[in-house]
C-alpha atoms as a PDB file:
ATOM      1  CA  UNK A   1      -2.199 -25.856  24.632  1.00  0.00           C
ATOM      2  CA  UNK A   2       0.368 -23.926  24.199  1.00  0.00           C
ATOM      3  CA  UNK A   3       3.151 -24.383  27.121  1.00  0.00           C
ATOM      4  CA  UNK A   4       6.446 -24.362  24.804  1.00  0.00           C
ATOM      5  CA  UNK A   5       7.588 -21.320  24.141  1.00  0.00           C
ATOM      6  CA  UNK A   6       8.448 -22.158  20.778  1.00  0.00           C
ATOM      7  CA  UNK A   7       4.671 -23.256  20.305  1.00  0.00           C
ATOM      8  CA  UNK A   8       3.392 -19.258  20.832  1.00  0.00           C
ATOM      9  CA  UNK A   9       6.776 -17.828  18.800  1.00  0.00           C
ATOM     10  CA  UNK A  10       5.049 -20.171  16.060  1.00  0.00           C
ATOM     11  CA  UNK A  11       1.666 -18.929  17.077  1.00  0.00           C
ATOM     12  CA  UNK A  12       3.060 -15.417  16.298  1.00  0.00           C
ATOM     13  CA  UNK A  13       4.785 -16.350  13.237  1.00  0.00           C
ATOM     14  CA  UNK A  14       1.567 -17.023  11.886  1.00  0.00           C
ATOM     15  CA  UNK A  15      -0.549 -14.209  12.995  1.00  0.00           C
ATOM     16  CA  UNK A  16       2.265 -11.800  11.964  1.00  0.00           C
ATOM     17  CA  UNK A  17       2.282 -13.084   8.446  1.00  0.00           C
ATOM     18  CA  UNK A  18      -1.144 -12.659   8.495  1.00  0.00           C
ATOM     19  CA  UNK A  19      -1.037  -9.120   9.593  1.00  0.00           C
ATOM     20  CA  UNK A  20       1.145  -7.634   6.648  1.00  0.00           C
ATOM     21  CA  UNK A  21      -1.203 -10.173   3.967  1.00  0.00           C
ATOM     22  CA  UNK A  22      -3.562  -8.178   5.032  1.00  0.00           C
ATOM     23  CA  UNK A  23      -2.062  -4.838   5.502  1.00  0.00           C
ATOM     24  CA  UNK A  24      -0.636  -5.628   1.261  1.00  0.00           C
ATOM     25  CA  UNK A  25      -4.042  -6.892   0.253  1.00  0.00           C
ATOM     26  CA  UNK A  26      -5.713  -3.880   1.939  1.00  0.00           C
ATOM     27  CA  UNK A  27      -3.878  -1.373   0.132  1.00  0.00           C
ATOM     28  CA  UNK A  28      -3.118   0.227   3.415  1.00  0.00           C
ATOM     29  CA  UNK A  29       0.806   0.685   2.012  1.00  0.00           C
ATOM     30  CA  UNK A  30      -0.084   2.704  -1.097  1.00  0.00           C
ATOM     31  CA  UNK A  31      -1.972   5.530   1.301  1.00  0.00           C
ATOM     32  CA  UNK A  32       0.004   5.946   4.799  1.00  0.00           C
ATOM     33  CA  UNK A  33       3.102   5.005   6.243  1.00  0.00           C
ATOM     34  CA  UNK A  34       2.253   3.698   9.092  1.00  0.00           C
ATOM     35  CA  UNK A  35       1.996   0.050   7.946  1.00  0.00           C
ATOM     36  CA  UNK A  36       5.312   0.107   6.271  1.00  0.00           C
ATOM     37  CA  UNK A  37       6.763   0.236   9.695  1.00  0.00           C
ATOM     38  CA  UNK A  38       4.548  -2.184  11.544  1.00  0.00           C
ATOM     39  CA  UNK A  39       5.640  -4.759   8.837  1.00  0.00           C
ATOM     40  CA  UNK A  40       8.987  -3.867   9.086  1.00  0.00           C
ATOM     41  CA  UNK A  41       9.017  -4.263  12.937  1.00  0.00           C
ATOM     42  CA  UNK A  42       7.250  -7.266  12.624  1.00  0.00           C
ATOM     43  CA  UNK A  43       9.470  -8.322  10.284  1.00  0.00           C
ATOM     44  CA  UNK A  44      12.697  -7.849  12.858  1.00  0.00           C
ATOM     45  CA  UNK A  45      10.540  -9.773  15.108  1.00  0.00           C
ATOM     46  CA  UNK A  46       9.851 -12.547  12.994  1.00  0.00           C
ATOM     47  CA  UNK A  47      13.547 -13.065  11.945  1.00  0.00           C
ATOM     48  CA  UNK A  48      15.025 -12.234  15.496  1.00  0.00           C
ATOM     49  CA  UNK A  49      12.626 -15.012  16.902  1.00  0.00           C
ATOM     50  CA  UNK A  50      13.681 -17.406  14.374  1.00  0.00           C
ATOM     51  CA  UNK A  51      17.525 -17.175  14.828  1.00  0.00           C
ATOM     52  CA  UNK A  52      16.886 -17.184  18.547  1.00  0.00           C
ATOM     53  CA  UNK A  53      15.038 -19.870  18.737  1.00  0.00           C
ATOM     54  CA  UNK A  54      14.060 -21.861  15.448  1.00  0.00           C
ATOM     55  CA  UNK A  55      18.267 -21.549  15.045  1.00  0.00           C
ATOM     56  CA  UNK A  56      18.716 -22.549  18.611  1.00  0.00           C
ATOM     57  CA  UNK A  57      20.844 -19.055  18.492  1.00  0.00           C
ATOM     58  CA  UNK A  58      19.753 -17.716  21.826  1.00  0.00           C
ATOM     59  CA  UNK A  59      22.152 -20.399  24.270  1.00  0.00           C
ATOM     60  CA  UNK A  60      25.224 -19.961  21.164  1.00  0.00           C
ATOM     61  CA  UNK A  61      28.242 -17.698  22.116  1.00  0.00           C
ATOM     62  CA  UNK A  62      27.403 -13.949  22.300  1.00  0.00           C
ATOM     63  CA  UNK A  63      29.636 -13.226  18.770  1.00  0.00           C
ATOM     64  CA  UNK A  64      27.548 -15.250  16.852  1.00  0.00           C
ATOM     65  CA  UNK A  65      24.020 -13.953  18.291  1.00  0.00           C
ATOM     66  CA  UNK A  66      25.149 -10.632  17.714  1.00  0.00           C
ATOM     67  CA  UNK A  67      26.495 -10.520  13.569  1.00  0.00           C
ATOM     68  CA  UNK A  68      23.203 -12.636  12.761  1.00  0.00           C
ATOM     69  CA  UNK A  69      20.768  -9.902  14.951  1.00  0.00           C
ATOM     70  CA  UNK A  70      23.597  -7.304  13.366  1.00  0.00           C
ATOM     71  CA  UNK A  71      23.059  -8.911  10.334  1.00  0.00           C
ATOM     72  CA  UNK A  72      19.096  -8.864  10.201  1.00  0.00           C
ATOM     73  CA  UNK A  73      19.247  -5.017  11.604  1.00  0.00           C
ATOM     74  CA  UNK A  74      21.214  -4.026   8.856  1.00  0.00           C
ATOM     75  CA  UNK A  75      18.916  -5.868   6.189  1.00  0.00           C
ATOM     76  CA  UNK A  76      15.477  -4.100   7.853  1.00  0.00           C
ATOM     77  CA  UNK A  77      16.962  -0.774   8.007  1.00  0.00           C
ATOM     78  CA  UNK A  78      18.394  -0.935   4.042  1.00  0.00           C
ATOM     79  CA  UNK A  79      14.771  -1.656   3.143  1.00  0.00           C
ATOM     80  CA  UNK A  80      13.406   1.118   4.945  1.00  0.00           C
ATOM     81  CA  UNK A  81      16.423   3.590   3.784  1.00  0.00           C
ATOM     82  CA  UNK A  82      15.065   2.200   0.275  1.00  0.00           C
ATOM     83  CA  UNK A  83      11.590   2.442   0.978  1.00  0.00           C
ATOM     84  CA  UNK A  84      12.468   5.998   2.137  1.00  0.00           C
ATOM     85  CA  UNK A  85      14.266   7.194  -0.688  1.00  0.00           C
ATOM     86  CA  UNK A  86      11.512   5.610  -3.663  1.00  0.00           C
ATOM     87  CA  UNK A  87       9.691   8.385  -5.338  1.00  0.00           C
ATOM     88  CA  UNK A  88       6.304   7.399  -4.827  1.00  0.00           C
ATOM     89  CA  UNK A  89       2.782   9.390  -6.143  1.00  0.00           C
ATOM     90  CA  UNK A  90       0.467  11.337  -4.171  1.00  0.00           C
ATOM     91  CA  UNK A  91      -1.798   8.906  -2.004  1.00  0.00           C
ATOM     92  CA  UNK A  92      -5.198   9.862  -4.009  1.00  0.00           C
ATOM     93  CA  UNK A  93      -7.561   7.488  -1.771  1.00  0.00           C
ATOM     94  CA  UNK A  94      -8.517   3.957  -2.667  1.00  0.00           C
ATOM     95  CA  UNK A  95      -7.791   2.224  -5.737  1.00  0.00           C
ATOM     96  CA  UNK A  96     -10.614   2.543  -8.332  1.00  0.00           C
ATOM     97  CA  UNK A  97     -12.651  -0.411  -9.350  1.00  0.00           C
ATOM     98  CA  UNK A  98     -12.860  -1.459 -12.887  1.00  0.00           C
ATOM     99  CA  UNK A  99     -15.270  -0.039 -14.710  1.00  0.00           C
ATOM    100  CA  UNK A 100     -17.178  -1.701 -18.073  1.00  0.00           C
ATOM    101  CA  UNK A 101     -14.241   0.272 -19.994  1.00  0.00           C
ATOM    102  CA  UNK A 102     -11.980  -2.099 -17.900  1.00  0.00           C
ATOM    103  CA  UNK A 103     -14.330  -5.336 -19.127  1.00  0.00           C
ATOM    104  CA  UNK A 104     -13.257  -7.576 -22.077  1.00  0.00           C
ATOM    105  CA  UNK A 105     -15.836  -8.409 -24.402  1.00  0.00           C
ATOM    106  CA  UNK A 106     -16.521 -12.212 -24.530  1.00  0.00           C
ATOM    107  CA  UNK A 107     -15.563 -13.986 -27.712  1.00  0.00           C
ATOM    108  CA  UNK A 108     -17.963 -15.217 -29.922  1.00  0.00           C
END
């Protein structure tokens, strides 16, 4: 089924972008900080795989390869110096569920 190699690079495209939807919907970000750098790394993955091979970039001459995988290191590791730097609150668990106070009344 899958034989290309640009068939299973898809195949991970997918399931990677899967993988932080769920790590965001979750919450798994707001308490540890663990899955910042699993999406971040899968992030670098994602975009390495798709100049290398979605952009053909992998049989181009070494100078370009290098600024656009140059390029995308630079762009992960800004977001994770800002990511870094952001003040964030205390992880304090879970995020509450609304409660009745949290309702709106119907109108009538």
């Amino acid at each position: 089924m899958l034989r290309h190699r640009i068939d299973r690079i898809g195949l991970f495209l997918l399931v990677a972008t899967g993988v932080t939807f769920a790590f965001g919907e979750a919450g798994l970000v707001e308490r540890t900080a663990w899955p910042v750098f699993v999406m971040l790394a899968l992030a670098f993955l994602k975009g390495l795989w798709i100049a290398l091979d979605f952009m053909e970039l992998r049989h181009a001459p070494p100078l370009w390869r290098r600024l656009v995988v140059g390029w995308l290191a630079v762009v992960v590791l800004l977001i994770l110096l800002a990511w870094v730097v952001t003040d964030r609150p205390a992880a304090a668990g879970p995020p509450a569920a609304l409660g009745p106070a949290a309702t709106v009344a119907p109108l009538s």
